[in-house]
Protein backbone atom coordinates (compact mmCIF):
# COMPACT_ATOMS: atom_id res chain seq x y z
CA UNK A 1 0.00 0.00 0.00
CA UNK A 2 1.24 3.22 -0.85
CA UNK A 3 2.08 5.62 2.15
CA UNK A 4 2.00 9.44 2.43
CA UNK A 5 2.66 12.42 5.09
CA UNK A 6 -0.46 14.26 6.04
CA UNK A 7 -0.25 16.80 8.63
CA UNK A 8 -3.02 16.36 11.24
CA UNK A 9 -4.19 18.56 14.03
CA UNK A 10 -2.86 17.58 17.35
CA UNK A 11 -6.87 17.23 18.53
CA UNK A 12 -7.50 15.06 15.95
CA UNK A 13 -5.13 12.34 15.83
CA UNK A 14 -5.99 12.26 19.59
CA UNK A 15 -9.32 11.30 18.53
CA UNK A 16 -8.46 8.93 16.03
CA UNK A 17 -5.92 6.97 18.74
CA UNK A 18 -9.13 6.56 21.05
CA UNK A 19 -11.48 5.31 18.05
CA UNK A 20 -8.71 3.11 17.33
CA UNK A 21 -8.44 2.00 20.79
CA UNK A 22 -12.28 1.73 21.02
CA UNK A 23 -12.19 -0.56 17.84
CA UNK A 24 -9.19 -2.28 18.82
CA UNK A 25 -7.83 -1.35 15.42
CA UNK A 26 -4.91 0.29 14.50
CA UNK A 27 -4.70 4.12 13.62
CA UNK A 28 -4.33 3.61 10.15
CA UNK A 29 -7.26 0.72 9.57
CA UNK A 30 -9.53 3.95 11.05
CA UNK A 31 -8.17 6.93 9.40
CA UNK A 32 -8.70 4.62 6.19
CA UNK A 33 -12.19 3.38 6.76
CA UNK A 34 -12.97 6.79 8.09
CA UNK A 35 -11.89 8.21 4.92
CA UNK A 36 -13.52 5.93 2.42
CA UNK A 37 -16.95 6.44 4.38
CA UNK A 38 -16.13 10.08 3.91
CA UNK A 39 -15.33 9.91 0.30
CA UNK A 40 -17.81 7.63 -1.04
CA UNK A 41 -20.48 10.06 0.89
CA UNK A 42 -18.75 12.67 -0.85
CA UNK A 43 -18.93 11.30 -4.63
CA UNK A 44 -22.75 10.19 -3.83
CA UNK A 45 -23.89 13.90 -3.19
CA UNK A 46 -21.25 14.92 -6.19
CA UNK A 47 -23.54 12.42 -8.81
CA UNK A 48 -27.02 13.79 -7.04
CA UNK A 49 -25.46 17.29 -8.40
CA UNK A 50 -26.79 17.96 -12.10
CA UNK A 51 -23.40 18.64 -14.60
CA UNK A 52 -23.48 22.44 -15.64
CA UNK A 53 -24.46 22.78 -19.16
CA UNK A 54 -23.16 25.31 -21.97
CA UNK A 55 -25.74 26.07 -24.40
CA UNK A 56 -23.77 26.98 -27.25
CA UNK A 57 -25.35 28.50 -30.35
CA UNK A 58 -23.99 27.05 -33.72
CA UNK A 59 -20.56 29.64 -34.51
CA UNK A 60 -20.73 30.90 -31.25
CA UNK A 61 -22.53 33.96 -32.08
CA UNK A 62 -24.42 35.45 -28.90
CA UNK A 63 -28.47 35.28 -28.70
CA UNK A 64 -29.65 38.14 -30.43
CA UNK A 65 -30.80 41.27 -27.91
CA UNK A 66 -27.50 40.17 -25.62
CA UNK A 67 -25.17 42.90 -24.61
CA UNK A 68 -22.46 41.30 -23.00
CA UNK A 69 -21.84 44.68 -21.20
CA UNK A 70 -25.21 44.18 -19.45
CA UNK A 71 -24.75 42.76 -16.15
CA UNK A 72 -28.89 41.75 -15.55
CA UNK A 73 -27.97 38.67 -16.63
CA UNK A 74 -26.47 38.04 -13.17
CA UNK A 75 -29.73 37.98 -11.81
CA UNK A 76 -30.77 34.42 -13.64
CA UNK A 77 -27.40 32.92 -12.16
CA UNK A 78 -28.22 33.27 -8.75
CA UNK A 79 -29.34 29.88 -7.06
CA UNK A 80 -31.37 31.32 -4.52
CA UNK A 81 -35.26 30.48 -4.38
């Protein structure tokens, strides 16, 4: 398995040496299931996300009527409700 050097806060590796106590594990069967739960949560909410789109007009000339100078259409990018 590959290794690497990640600096942790002091408070966590604490932590992790009592989960791995807990578990009766060592520290580095934790911090990896830890961080595979983590991650796969992680790339389930990324796939939930729909991809951005580009609608690109054929030659990418601009809709006709759009000034890109204009800054209203700012106002349809915000994701608020």
């Amino acid at each position: 398995m590959p290794r690497t050097t990640v600096d942790l806060d002091p408070n966590l590796i604490k932590q992790l040496k009592h989960l791995a106590a807990d578990a009766r594990q060592s520290m580095n069967q934790v911090v990896n299931r830890l961080l595979s739960s983590a991650l796969k949560r992680e790339l389930e909410v990324a796939q939930e996300r729909s991809p951005f789109q580009w609608n690109v007009v054929p030659k990418g000339a601009p809709a006709p009527g759009f000034d890109p100078a204009s800054r209203d259409y700012m106002d349809l990018l915000d994701e608020s409700p």
